[in-house]
PDB file of N, CA and C in Angstrom:
ATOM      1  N   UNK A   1     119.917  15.755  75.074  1.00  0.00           N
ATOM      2  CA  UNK A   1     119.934  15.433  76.491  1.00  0.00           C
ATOM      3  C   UNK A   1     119.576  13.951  76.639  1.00  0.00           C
ATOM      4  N   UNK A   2     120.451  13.081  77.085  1.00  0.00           N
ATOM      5  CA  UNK A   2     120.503  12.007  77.580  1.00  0.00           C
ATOM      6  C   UNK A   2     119.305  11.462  78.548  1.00  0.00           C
ATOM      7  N   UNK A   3     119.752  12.092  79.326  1.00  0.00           N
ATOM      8  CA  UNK A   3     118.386  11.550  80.986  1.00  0.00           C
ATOM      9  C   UNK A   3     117.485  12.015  80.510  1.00  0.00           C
ATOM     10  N   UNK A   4     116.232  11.046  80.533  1.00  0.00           N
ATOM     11  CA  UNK A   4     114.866  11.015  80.480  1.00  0.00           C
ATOM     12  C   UNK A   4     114.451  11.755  81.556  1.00  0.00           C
ATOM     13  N   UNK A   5     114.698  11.611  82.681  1.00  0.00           N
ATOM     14  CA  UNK A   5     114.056  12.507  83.650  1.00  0.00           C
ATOM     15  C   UNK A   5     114.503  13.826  84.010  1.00  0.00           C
ATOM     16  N   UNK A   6     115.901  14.044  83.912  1.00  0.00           N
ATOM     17  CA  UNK A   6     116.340  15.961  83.840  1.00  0.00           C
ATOM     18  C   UNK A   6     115.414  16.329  82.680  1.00  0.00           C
ATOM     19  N   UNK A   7     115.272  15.364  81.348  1.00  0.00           N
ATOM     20  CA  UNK A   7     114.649  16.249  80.202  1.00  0.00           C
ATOM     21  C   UNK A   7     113.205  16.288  80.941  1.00  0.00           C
ATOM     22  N   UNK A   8     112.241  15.782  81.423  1.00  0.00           N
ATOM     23  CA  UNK A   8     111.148  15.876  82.263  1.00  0.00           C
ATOM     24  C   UNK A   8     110.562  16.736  82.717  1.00  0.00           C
ATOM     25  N   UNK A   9     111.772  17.099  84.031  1.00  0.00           N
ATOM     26  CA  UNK A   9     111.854  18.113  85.153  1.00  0.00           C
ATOM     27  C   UNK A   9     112.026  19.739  84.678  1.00  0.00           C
ATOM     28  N   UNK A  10     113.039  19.334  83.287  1.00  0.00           N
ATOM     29  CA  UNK A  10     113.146  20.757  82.114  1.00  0.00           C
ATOM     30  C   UNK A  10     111.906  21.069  81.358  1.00  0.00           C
ATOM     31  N   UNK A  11     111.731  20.319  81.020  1.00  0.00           N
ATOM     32  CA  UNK A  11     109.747  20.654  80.550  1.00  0.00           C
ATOM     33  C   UNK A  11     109.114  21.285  81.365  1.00  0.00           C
ATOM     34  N   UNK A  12     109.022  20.273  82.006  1.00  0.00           N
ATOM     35  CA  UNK A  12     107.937  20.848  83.470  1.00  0.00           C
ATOM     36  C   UNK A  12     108.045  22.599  83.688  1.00  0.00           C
ATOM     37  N   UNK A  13     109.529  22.379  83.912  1.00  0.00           N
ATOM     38  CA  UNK A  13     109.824  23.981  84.522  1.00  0.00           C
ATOM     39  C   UNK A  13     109.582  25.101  82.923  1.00  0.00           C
ATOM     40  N   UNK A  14     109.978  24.948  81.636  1.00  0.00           N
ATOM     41  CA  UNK A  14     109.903  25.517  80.622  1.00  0.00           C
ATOM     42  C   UNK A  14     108.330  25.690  80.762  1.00  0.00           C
ATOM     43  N   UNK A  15     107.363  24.780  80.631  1.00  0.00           N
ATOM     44  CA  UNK A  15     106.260  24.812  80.467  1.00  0.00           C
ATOM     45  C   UNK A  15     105.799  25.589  81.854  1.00  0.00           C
ATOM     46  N   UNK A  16     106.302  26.211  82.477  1.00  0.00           N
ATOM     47  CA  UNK A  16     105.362  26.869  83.687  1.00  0.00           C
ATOM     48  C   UNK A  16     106.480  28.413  83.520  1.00  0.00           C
ATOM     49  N   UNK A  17     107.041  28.822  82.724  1.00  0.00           N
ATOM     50  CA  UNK A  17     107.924  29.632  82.187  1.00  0.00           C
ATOM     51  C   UNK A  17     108.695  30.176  83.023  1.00  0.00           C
ATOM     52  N   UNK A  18     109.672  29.167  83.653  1.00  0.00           N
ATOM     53  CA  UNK A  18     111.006  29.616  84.487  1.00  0.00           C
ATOM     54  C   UNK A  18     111.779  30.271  83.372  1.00  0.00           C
ATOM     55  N   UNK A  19     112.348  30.852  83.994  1.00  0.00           N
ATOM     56  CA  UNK A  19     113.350  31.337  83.087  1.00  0.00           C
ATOM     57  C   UNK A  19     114.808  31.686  83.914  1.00  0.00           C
ATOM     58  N   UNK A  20     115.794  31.758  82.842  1.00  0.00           N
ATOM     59  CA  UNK A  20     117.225  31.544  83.251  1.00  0.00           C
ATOM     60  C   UNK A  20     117.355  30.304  83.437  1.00  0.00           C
ATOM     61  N   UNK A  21     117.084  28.902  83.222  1.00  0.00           N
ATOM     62  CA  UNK A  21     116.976  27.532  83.529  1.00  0.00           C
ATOM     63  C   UNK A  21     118.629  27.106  82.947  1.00  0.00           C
ATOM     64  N   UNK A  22     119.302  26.643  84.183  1.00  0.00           N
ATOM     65  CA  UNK A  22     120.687  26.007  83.650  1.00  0.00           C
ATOM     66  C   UNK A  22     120.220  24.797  84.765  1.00  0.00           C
ATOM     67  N   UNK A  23     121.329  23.982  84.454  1.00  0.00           N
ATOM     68  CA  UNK A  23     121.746  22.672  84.863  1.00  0.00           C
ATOM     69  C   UNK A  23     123.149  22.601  85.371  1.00  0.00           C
ATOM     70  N   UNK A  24     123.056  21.743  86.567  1.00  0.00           N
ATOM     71  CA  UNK A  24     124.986  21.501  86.622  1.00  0.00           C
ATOM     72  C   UNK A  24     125.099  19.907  87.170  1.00  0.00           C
ATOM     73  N   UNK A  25     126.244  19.445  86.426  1.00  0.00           N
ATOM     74  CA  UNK A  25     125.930  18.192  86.117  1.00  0.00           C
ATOM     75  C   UNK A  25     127.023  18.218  87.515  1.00  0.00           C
ATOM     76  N   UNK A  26     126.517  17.925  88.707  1.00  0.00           N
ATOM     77  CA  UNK A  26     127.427  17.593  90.030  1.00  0.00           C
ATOM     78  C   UNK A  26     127.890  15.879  90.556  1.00  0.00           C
ATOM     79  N   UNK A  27     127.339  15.149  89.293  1.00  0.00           N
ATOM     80  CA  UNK A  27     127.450  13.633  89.792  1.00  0.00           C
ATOM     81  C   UNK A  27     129.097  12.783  90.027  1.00  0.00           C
ATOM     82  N   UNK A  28     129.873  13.751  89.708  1.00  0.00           N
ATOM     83  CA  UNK A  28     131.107  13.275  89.916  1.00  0.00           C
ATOM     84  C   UNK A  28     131.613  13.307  91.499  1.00  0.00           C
ATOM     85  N   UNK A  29     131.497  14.531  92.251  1.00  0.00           N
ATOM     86  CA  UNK A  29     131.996  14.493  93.607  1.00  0.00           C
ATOM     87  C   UNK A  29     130.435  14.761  94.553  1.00  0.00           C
ATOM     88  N   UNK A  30     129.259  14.457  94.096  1.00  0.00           N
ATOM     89  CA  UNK A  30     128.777  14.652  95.005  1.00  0.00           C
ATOM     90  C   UNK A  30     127.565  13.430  94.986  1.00  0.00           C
ATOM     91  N   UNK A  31     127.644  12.477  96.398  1.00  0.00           N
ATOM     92  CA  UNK A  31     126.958  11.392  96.326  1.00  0.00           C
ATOM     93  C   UNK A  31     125.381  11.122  96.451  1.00  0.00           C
ATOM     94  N   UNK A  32     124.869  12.650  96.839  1.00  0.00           N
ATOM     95  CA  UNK A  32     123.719  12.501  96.989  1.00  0.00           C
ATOM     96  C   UNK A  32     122.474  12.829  95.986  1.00  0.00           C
ATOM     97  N   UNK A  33     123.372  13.890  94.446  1.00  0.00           N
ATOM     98  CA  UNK A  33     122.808  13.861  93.270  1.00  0.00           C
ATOM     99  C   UNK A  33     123.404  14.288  92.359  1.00  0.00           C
ATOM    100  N   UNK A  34     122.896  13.785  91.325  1.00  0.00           N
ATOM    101  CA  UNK A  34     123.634  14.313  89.918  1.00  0.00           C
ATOM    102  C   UNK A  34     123.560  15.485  89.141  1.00  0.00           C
ATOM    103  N   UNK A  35     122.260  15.825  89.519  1.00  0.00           N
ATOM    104  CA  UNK A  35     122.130  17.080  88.739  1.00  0.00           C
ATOM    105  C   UNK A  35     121.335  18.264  89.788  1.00  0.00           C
ATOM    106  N   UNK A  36     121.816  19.438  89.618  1.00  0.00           N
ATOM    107  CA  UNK A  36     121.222  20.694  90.445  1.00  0.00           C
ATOM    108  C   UNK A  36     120.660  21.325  88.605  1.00  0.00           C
ATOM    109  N   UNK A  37     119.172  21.820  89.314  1.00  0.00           N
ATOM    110  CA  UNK A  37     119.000  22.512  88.641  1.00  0.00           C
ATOM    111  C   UNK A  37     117.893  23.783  89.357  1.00  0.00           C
ATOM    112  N   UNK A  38     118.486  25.029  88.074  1.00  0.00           N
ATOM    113  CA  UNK A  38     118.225  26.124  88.553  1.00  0.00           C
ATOM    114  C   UNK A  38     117.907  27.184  87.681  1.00  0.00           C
ATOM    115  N   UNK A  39     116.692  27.513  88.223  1.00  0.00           N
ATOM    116  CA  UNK A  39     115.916  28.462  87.555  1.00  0.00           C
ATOM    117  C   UNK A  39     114.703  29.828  87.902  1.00  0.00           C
ATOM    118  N   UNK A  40     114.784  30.649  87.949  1.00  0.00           N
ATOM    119  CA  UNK A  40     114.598  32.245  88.116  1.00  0.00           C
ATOM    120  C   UNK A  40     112.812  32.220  87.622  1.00  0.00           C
ATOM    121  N   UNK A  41     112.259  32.961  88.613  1.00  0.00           N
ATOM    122  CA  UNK A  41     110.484  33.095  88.847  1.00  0.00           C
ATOM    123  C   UNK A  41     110.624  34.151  88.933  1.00  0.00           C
ATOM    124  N   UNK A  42     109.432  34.824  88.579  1.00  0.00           N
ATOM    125  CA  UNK A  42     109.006  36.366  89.205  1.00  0.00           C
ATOM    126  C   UNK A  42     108.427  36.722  90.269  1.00  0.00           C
ATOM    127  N   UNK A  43     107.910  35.788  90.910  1.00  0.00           N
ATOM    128  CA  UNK A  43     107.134  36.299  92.103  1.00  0.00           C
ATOM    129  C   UNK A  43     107.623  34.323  93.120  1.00  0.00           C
ATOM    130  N   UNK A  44     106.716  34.730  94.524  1.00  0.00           N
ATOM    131  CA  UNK A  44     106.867  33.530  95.214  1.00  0.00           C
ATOM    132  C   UNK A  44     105.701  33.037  94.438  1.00  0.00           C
ATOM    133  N   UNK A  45     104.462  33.904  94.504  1.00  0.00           N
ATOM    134  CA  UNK A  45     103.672  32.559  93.861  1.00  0.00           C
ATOM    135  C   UNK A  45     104.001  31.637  92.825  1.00  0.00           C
ATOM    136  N   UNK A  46     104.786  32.409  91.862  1.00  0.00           N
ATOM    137  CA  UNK A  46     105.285  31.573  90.635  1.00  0.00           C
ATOM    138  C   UNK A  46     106.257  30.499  90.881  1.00  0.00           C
ATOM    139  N   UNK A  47     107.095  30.926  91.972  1.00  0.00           N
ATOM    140  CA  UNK A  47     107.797  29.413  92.399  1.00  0.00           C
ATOM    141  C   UNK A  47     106.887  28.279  92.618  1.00  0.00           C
ATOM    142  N   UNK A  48     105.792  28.950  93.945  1.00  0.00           N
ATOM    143  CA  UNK A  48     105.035  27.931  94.277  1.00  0.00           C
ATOM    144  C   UNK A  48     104.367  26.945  93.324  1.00  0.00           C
ATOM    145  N   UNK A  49     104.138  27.809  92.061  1.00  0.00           N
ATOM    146  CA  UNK A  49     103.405  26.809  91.094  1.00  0.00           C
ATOM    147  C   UNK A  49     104.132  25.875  90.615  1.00  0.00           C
ATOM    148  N   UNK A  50     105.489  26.359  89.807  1.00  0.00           N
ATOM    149  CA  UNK A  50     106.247  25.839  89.068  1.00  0.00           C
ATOM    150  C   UNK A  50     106.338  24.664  90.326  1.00  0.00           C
ATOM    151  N   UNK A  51     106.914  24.545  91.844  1.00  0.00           N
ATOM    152  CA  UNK A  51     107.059  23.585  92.931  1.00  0.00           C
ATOM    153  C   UNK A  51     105.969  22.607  92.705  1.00  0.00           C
ATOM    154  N   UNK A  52     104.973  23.081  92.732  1.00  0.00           N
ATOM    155  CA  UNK A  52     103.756  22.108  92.857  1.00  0.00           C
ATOM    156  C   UNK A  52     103.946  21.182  91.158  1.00  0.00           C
ATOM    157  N   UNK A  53     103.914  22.186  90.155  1.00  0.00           N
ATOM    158  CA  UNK A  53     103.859  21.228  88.868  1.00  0.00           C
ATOM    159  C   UNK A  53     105.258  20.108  88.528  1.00  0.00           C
ATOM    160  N   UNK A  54     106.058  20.918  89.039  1.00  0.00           N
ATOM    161  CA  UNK A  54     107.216  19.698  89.013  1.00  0.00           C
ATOM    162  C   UNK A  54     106.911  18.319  90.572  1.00  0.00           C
ATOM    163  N   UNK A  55     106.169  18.625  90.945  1.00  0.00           N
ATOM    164  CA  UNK A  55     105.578  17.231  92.018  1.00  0.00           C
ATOM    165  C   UNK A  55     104.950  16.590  91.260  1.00  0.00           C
ATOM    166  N   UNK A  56     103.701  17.171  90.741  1.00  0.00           N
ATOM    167  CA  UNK A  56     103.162  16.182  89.431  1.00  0.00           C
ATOM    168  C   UNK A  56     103.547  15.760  88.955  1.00  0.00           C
ATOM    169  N   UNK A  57     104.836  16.359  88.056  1.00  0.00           N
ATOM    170  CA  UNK A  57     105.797  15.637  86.930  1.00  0.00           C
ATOM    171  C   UNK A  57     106.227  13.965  87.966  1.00  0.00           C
ATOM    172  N   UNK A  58     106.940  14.803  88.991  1.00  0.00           N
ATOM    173  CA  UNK A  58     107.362  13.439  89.520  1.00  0.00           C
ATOM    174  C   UNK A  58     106.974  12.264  89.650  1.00  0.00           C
ATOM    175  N   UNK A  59     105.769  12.728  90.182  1.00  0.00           N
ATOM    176  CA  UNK A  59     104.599  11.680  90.930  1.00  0.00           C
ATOM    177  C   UNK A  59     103.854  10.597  89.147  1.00  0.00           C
ATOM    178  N   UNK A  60     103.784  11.807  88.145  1.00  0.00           N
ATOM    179  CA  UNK A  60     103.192  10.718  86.939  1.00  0.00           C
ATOM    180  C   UNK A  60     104.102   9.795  86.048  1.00  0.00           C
ATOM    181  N   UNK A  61     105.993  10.347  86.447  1.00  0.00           N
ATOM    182  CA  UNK A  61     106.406   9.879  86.087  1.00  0.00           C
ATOM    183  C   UNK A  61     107.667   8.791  86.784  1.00  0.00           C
ATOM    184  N   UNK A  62     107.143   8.752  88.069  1.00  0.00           N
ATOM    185  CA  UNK A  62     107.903   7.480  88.583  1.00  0.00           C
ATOM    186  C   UNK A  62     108.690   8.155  88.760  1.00  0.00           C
ATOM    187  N   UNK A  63     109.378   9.467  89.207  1.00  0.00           N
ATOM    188  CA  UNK A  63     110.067   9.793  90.241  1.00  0.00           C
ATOM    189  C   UNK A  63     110.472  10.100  91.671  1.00  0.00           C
ATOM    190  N   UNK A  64     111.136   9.744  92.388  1.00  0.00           N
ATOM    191  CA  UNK A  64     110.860   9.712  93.692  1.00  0.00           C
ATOM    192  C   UNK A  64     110.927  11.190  94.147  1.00  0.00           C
ATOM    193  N   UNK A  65     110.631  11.541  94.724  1.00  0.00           N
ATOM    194  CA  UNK A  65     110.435  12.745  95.588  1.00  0.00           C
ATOM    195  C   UNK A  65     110.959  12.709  97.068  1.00  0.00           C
ATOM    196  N   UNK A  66     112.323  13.410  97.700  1.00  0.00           N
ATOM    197  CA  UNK A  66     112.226  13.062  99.037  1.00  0.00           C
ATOM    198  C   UNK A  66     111.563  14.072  99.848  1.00  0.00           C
ATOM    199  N   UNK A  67     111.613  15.582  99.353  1.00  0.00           N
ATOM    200  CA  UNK A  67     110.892  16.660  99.699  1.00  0.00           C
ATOM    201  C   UNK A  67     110.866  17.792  98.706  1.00  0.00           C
ATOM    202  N   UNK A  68     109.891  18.932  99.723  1.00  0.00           N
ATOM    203  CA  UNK A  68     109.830  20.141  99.059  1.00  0.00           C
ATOM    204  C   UNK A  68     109.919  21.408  99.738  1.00  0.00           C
ATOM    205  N   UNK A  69     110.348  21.962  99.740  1.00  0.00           N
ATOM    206  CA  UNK A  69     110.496  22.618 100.637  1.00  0.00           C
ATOM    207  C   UNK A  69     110.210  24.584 100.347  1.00  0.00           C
ATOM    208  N   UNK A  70     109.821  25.608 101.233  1.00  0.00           N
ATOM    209  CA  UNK A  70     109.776  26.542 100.499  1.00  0.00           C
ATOM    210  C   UNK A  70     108.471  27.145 100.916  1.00  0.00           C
ATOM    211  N   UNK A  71     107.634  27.971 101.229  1.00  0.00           N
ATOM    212  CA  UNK A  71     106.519  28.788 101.853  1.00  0.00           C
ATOM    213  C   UNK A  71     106.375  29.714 101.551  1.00  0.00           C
ATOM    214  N   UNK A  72     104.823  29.955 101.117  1.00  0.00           N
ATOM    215  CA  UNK A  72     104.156  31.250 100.366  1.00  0.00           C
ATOM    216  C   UNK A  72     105.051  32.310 100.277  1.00  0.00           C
ATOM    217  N   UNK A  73     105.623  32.753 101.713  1.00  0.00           N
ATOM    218  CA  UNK A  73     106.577  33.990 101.249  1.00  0.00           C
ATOM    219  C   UNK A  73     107.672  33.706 101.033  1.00  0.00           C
ATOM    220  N   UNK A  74     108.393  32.331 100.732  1.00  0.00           N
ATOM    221  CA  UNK A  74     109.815  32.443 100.221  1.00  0.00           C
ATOM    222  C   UNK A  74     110.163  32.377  98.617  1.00  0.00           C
ATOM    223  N   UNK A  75     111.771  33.202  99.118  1.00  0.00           N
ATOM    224  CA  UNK A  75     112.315  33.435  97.506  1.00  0.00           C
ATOM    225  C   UNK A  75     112.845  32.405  97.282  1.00  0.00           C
ATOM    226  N   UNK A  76     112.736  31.187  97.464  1.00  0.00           N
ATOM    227  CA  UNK A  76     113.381  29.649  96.922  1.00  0.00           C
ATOM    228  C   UNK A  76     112.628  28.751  97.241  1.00  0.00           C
ATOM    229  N   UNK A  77     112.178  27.884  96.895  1.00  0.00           N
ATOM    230  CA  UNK A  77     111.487  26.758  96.955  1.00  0.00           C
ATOM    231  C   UNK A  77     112.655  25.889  95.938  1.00  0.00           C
ATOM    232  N   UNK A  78     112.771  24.944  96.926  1.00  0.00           N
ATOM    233  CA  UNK A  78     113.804  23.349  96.587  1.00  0.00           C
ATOM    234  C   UNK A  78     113.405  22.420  96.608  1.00  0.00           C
ATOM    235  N   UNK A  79     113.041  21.772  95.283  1.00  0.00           N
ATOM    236  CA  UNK A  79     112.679  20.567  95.249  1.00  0.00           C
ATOM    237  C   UNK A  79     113.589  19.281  95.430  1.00  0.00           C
ATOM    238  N   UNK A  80     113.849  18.112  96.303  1.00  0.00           N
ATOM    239  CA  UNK A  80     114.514  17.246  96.287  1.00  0.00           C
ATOM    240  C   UNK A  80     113.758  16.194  95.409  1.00  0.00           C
ATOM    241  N   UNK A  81     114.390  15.646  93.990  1.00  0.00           N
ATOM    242  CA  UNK A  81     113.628  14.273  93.387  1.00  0.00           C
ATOM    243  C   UNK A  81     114.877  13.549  93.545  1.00  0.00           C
ATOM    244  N   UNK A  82     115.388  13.133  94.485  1.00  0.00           N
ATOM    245  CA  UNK A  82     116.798  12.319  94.826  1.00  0.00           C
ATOM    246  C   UNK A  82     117.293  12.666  94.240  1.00  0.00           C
ATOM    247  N   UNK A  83     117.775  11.838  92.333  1.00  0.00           N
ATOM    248  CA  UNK A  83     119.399  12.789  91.520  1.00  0.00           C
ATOM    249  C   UNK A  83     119.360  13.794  91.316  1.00  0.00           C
ATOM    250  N   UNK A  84     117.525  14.773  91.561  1.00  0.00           N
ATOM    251  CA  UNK A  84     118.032  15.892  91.023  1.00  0.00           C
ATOM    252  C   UNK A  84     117.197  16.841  92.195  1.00  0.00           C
ATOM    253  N   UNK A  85     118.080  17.877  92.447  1.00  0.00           N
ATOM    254  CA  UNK A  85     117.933  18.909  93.391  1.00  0.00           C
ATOM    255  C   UNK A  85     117.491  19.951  92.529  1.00  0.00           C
ATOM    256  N   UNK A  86     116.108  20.200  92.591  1.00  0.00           N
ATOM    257  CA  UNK A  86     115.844  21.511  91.845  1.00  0.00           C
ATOM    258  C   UNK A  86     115.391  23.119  93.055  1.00  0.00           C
ATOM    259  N   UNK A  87     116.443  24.004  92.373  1.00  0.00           N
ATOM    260  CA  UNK A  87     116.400  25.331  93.285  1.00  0.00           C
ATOM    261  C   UNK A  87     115.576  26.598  92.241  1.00  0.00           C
ATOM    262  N   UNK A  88     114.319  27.012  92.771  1.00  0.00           N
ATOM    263  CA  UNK A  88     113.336  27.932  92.118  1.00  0.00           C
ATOM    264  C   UNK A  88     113.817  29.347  92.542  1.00  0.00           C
ATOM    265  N   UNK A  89     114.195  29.828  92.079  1.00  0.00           N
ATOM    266  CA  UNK A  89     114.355  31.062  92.860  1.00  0.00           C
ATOM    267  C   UNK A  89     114.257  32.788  92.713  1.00  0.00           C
ATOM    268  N   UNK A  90     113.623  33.467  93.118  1.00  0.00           N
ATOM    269  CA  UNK A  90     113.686  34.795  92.226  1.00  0.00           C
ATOM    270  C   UNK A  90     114.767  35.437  91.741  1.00  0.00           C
ATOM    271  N   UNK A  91     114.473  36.786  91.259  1.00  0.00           N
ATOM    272  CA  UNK A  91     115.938  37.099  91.012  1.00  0.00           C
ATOM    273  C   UNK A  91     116.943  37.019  91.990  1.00  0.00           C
ATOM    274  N   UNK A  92     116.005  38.401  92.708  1.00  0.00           N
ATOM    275  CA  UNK A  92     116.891  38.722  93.883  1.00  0.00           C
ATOM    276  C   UNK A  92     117.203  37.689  94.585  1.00  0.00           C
ATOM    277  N   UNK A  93     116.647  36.193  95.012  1.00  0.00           N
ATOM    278  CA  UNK A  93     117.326  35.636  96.052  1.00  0.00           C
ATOM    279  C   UNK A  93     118.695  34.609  95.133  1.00  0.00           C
ATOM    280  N   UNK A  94     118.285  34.402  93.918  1.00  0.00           N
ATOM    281  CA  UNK A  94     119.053  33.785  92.855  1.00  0.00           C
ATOM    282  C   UNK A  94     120.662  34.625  92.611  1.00  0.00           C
ATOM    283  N   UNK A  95     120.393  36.102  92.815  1.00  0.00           N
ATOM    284  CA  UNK A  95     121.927  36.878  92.792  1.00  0.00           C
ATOM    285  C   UNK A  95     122.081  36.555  93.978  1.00  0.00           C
ATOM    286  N   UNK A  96     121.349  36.708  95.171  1.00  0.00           N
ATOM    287  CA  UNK A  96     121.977  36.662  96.818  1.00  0.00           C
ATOM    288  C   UNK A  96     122.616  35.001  97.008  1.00  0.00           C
ATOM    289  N   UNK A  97     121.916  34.269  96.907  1.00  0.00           N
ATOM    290  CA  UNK A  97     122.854  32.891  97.082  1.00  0.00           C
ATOM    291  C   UNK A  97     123.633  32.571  96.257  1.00  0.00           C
ATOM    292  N   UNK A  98     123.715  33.132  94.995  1.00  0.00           N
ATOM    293  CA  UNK A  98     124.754  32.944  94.080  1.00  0.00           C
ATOM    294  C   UNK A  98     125.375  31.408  94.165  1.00  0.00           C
ATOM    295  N   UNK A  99     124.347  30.285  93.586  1.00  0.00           N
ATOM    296  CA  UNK A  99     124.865  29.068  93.323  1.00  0.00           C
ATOM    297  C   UNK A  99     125.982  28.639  92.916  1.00  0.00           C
ATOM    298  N   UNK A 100     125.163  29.233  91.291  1.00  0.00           N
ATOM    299  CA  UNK A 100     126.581  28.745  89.988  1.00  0.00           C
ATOM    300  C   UNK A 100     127.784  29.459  90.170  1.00  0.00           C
ATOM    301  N   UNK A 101     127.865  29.960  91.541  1.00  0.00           N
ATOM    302  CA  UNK A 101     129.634  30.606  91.408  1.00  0.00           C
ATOM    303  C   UNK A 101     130.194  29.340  92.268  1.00  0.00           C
ATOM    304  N   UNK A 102     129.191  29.003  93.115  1.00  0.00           N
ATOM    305  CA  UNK A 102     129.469  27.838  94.042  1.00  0.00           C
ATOM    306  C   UNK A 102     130.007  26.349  93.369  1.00  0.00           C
ATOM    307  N   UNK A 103     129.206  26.167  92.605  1.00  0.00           N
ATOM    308  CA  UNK A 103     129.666  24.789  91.502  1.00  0.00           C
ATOM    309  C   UNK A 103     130.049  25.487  89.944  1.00  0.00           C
ATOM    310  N   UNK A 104     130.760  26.440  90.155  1.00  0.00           N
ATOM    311  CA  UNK A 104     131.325  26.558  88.940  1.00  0.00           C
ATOM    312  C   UNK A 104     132.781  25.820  87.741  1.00  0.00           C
ATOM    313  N   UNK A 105     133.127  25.267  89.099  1.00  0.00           N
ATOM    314  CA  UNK A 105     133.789  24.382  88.704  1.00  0.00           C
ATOM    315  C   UNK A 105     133.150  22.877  88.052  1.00  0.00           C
ATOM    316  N   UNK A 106     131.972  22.822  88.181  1.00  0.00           N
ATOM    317  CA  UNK A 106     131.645  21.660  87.264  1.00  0.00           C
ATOM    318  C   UNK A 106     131.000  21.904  86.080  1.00  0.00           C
ATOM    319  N   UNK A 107     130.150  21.097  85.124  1.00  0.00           N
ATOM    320  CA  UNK A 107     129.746  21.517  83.769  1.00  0.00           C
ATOM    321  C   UNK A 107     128.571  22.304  84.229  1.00  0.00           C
ATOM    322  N   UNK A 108     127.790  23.658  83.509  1.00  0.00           N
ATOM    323  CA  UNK A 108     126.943  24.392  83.518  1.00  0.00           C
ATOM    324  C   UNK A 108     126.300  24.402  82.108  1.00  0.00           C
ATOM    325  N   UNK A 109     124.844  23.961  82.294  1.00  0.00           N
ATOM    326  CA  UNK A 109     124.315  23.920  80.957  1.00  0.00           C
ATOM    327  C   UNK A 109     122.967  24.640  80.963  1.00  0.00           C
ATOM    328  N   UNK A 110     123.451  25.676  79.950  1.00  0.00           N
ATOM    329  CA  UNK A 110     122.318  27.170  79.769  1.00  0.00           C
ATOM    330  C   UNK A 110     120.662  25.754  79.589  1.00  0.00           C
ATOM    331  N   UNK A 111     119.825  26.612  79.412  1.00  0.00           N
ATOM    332  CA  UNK A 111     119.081  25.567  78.860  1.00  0.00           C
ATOM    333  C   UNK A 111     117.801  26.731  77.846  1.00  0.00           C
ATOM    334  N   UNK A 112     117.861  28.216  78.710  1.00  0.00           N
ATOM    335  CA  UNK A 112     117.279  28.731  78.049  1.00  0.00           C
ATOM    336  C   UNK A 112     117.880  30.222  78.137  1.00  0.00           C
TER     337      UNK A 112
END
């Protein structure tokens, strides 16, 4: 992995044990970021954490942050770090919005 900071944001989330963690590299048609990434919690609290520890990541490593978004009882918490849009999400809300069918047309990279 190339980018220093997707590899970062992939730590972060590995180390707080997301799981299902892919990537989709959207920087070709979409101007506001390059990479979505997305990855499956068991509970809201566990989003909430993984949300909060990827702010840290940001914040120690000189990434910008434009928001966060997401509340004790929700099944998604979305982190905006400008290129990269990260979506936390449980199962169930992860089958219900069904992303990666949405950008399936661009590259999808398993990660775990």
């Amino acid at each position: 992995m190339e980018d220093k900071k997707l590899q970062i944001l992939i730590e972060t989330i590995l180390d707080k044990k997301g799981e299902d963690l892919i990537y989709i590299d959207v920087s070709q048609n979409n101007p506001l970021a390059r990479f979505f990434i997305i990855t499956t919690v068991t509970s809201n609290r566990h989003a909430l954490a993984i949300g909060q520890a990827l702010k840290e990541a940001c914040e120690i490593n000189d990434i910008p942050i434009r928001n966060v978004e997401g509340k004790s009882s929700s099944e998604w918490v979305l982190v905006d770090a400008n290129d990269y849009i990260i979506h936390i999400f449980t199962k169930e809300a992860r089958i219900h919005y069904g992303l990666e069918k949405l950008w399936a047309n661009y590259p999808i990279m398993k990660v775990n």
